[in-house]
C-alpha atoms as a PDB file:
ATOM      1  CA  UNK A   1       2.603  14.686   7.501  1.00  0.00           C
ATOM      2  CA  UNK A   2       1.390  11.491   5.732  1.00  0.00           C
ATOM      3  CA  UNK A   3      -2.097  10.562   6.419  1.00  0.00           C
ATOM      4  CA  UNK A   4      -2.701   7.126   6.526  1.00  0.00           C
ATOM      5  CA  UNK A   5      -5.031   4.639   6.430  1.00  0.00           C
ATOM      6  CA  UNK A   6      -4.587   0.812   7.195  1.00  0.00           C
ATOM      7  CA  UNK A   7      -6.722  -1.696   5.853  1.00  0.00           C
ATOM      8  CA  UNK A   8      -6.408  -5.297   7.101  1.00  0.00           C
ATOM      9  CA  UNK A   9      -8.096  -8.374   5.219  1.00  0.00           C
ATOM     10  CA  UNK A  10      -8.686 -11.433   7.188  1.00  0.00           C
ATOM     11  CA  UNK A  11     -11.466 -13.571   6.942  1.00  0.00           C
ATOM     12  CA  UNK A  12     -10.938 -14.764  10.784  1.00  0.00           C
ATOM     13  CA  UNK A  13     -10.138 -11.151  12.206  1.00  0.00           C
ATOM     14  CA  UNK A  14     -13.456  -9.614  10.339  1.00  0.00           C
ATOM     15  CA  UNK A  15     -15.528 -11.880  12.311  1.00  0.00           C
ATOM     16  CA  UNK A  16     -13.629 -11.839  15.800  1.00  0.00           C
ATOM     17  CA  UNK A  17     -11.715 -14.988  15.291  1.00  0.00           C
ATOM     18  CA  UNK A  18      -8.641 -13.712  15.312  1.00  0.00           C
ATOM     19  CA  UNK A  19      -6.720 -10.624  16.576  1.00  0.00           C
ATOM     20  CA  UNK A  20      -5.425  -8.294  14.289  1.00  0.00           C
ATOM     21  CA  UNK A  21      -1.949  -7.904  14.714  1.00  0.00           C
ATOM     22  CA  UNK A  22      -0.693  -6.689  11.516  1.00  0.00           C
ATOM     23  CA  UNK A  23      -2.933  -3.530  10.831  1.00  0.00           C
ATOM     24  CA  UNK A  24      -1.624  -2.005  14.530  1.00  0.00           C
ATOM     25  CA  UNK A  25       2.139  -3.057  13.592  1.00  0.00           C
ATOM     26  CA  UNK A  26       1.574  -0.668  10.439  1.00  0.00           C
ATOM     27  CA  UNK A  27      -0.182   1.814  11.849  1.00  0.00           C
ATOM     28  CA  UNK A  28       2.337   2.123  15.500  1.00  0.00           C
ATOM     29  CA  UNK A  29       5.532   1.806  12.720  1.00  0.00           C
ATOM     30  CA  UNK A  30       4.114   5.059  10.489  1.00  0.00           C
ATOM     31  CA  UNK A  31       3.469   6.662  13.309  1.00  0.00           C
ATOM     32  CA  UNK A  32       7.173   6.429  15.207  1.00  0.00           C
ATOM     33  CA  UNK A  33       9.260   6.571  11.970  1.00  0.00           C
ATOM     34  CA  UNK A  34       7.548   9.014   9.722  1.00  0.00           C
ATOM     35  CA  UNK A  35       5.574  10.904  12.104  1.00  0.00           C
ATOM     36  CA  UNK A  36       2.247   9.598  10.126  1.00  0.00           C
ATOM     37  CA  UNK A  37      -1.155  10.493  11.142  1.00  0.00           C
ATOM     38  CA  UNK A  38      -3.780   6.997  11.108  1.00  0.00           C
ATOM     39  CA  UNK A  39      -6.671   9.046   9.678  1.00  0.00           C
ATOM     40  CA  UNK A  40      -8.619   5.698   9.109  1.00  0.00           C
ATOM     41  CA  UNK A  41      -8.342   1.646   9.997  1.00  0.00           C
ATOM     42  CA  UNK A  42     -10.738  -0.914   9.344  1.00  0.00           C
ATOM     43  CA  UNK A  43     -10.983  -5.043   9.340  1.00  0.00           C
ATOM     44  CA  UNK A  44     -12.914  -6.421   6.140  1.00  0.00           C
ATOM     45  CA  UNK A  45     -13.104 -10.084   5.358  1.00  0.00           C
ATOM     46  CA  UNK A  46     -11.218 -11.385   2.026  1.00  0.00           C
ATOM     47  CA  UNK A  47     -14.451 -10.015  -0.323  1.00  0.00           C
ATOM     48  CA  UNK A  48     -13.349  -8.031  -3.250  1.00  0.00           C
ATOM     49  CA  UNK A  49     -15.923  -5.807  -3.043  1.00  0.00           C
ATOM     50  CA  UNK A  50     -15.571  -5.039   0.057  1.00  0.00           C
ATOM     51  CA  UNK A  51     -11.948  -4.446  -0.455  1.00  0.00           C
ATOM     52  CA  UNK A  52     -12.272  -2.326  -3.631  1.00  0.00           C
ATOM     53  CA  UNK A  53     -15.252   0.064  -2.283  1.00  0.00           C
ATOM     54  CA  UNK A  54     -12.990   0.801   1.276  1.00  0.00           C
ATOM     55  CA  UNK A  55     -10.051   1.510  -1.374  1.00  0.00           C
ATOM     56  CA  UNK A  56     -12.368   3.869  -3.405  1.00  0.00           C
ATOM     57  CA  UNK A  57     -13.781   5.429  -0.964  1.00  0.00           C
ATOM     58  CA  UNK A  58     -10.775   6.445   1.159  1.00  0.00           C
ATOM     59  CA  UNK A  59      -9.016   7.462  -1.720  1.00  0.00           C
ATOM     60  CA  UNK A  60     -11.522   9.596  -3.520  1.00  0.00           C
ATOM     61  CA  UNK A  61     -12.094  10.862  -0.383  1.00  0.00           C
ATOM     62  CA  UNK A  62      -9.419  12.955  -0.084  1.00  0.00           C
ATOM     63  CA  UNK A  63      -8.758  12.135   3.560  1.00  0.00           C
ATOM     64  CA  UNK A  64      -5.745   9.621   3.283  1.00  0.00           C
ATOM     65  CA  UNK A  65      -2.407  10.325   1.270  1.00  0.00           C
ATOM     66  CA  UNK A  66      -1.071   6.232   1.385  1.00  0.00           C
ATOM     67  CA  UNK A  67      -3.298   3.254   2.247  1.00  0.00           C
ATOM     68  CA  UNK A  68      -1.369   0.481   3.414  1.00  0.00           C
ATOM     69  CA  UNK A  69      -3.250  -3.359   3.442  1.00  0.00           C
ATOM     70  CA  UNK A  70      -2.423  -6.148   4.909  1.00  0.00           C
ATOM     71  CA  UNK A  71      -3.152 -10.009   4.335  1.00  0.00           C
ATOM     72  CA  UNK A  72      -4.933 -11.300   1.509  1.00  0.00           C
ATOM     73  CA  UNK A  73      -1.709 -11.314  -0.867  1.00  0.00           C
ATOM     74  CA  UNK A  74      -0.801 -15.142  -1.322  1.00  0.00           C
ATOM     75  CA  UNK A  75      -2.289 -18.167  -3.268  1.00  0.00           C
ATOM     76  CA  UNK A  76      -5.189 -19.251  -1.081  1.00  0.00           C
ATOM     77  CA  UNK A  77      -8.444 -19.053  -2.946  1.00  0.00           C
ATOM     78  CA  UNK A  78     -10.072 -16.416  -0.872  1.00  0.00           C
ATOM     79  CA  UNK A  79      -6.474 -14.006  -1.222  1.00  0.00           C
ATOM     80  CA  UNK A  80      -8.132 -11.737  -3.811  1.00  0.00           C
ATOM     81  CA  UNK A  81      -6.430  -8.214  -2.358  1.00  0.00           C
ATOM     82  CA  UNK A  82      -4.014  -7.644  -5.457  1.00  0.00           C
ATOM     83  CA  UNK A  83      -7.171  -7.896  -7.805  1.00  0.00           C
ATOM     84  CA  UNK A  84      -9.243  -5.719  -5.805  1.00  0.00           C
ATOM     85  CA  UNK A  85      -6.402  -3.063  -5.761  1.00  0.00           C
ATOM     86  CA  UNK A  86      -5.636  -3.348  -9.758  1.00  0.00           C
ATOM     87  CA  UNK A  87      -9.011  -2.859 -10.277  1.00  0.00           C
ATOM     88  CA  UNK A  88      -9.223   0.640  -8.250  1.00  0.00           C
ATOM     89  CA  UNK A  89      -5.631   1.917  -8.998  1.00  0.00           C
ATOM     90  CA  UNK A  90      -5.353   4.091 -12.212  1.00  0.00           C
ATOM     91  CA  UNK A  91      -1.504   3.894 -12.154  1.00  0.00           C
ATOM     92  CA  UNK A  92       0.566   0.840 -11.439  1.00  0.00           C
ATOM     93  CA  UNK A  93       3.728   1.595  -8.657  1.00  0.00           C
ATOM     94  CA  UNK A  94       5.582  -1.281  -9.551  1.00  0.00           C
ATOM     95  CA  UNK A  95       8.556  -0.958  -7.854  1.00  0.00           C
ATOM     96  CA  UNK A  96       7.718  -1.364  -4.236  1.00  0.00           C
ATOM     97  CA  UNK A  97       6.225  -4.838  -4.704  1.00  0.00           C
ATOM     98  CA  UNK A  98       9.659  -5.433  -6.387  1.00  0.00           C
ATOM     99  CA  UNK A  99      11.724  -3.981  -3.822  1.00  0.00           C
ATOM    100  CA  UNK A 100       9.843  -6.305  -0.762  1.00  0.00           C
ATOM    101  CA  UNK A 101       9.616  -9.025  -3.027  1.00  0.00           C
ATOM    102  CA  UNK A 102      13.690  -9.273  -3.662  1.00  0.00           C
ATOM    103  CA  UNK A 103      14.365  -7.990  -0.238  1.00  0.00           C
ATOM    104  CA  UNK A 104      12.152 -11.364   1.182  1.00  0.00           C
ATOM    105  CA  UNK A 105      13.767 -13.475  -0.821  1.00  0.00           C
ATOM    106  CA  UNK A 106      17.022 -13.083   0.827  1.00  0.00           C
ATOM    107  CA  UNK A 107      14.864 -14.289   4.220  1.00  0.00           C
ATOM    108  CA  UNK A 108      12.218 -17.051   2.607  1.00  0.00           C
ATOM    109  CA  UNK A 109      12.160 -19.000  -1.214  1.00  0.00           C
ATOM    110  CA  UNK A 110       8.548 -18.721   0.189  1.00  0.00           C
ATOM    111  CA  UNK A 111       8.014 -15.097  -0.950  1.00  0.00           C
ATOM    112  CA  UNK A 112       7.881 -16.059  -4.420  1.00  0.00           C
ATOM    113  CA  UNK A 113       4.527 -16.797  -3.566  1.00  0.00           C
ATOM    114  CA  UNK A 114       3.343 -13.253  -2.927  1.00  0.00           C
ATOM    115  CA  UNK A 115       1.031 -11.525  -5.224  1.00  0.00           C
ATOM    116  CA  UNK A 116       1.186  -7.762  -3.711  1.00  0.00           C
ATOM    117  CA  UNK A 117       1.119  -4.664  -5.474  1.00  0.00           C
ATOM    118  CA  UNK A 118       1.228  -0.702  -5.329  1.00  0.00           C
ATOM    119  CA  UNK A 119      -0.104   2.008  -7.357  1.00  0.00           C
ATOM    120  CA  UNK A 120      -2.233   5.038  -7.445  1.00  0.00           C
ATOM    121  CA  UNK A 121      -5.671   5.942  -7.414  1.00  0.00           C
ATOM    122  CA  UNK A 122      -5.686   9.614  -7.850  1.00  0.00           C
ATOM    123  CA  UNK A 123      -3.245  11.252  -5.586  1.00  0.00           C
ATOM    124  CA  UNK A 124      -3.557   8.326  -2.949  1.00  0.00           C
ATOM    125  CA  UNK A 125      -0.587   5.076  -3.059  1.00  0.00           C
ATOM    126  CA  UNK A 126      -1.920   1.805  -2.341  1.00  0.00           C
ATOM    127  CA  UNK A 127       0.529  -0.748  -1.165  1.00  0.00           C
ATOM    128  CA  UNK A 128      -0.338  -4.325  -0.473  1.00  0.00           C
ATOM    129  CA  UNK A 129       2.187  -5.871   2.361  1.00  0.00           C
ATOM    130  CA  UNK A 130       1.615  -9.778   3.661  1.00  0.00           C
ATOM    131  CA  UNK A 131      -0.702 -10.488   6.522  1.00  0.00           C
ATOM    132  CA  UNK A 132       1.790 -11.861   9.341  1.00  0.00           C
ATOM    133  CA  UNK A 133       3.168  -9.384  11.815  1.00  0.00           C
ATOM    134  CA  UNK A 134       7.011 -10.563  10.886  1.00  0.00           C
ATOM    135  CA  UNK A 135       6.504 -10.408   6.941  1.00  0.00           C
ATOM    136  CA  UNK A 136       4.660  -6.863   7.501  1.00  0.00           C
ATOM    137  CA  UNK A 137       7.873  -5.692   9.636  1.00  0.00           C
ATOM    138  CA  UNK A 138      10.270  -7.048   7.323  1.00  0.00           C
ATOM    139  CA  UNK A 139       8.222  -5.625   4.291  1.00  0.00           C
ATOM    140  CA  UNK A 140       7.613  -2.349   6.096  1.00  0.00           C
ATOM    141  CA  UNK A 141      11.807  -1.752   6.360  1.00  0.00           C
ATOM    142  CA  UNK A 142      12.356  -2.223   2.748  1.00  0.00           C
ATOM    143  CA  UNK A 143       9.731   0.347   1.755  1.00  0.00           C
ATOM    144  CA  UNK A 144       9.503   2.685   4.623  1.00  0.00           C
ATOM    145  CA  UNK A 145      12.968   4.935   2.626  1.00  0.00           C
ATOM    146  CA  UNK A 146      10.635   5.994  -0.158  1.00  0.00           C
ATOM    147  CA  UNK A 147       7.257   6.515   1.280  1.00  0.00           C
ATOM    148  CA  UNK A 148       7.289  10.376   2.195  1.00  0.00           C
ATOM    149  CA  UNK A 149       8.650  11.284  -1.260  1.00  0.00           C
ATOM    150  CA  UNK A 150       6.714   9.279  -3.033  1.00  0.00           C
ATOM    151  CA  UNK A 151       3.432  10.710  -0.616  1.00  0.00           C
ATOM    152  CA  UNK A 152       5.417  14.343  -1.508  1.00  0.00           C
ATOM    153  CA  UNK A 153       5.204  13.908  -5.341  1.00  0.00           C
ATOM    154  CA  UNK A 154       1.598  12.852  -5.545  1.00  0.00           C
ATOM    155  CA  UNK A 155       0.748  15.986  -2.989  1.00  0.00           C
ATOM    156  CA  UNK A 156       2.373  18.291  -5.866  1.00  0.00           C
ATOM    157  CA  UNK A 157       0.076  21.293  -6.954  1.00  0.00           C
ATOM    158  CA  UNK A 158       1.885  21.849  -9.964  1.00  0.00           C
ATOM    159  CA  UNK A 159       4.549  20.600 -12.974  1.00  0.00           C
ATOM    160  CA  UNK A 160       7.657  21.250 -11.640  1.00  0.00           C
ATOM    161  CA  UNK A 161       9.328  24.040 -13.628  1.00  0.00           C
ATOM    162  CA  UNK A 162      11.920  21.834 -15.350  1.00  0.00           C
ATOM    163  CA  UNK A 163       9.703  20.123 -17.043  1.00  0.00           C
ATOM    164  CA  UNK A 164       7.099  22.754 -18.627  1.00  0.00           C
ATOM    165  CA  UNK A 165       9.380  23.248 -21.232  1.00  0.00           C
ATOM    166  CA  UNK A 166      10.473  20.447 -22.667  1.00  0.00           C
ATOM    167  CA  UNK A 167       9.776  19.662 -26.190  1.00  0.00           C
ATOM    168  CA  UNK A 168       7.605  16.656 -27.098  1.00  0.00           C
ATOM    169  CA  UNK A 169      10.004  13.784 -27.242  1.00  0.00           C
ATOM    170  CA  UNK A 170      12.889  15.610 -25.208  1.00  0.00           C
ATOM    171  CA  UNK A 171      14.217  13.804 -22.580  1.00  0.00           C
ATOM    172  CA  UNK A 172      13.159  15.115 -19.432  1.00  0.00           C
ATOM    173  CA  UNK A 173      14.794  15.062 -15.960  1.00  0.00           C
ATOM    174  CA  UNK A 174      13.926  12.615 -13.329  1.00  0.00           C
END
């Protein structure tokens, strides 16, 4: 079971402005189609810091397996998410900003504009997905396929077998 934990950025939500609709759409969509557990969920405003010491601190924690945000992605001044989660990650995961970002093309030219990324802060994935409901759904579909193995991999104890001994330089499997 992947434990979760959904972080939401909005400046308007954080201070009751605004409902969050996003954060809930993640959480309910983990939950039906990969039988997810929401360990934690939380509203922060579009600070850095407090975007970077949530990360941290769910993540070292040892209590969440993926982290999935939400809002805070774009070119406003205040979207600062993607630099709060480089600066906490200690592995970039590439790929899954890719994949939404060529999968929302096909819908908007618009999602040039995002700025999302992924990666991995000890054995925890941090994702960044957009802040409206329909972007987060549409996002969510392209990425949902890879989640549990990529959760599965960074839950491994030990080096698979196949690749203890390989020589230094030897191509190893994938």
């Amino acid at each position: 079971m992947i434990r979760l934990g959904v972080l939401t950025i909005s400046d308007r939500a954080a201070h009751g402005e605004a409902e969050d609709r996003s954060g809930p759409l993640i959480a309910q969509t983990l939950v039906q189609q990969l039988a997810a557990e929401v360990v934690v969920q939380a509203v922060v405003p579009d600070e850095r810091p407090s975007i970077e010491n949530l990360l941290v601190q769910w993540a070292d924690g040892g209590q969440v397996d993926l982290v999935l945000t939400t809002g805070g992605t774009g070119f406003a001044p205040r979207d600062v998410t993607p630099e709060a989660t480089i600066s906490v990650i200690q592995r970039r995961a590439p790929g899954f900003a890719e994949a939404m970002r060529a999968a929302s093309m096909r819908i908007t030219p618009h999602a040039m504009l995002s700025r999302a990324t992924a990666g991995i802060r000890g054995r925890t994935l941090i994702i960044n997905l957009p802040g409206s409901p329909k972007a987060v759904a549409e996002n969510l579909a392209v990425i949902l396929p890879a989640l549990s193995h990529a959760v599965e991999l960074l839950q491994q104890e030990e080096t698979p077998a196949a690749y203890e001994h390989a020589l230094p330089g030897e191509h190893q499997p994938r």
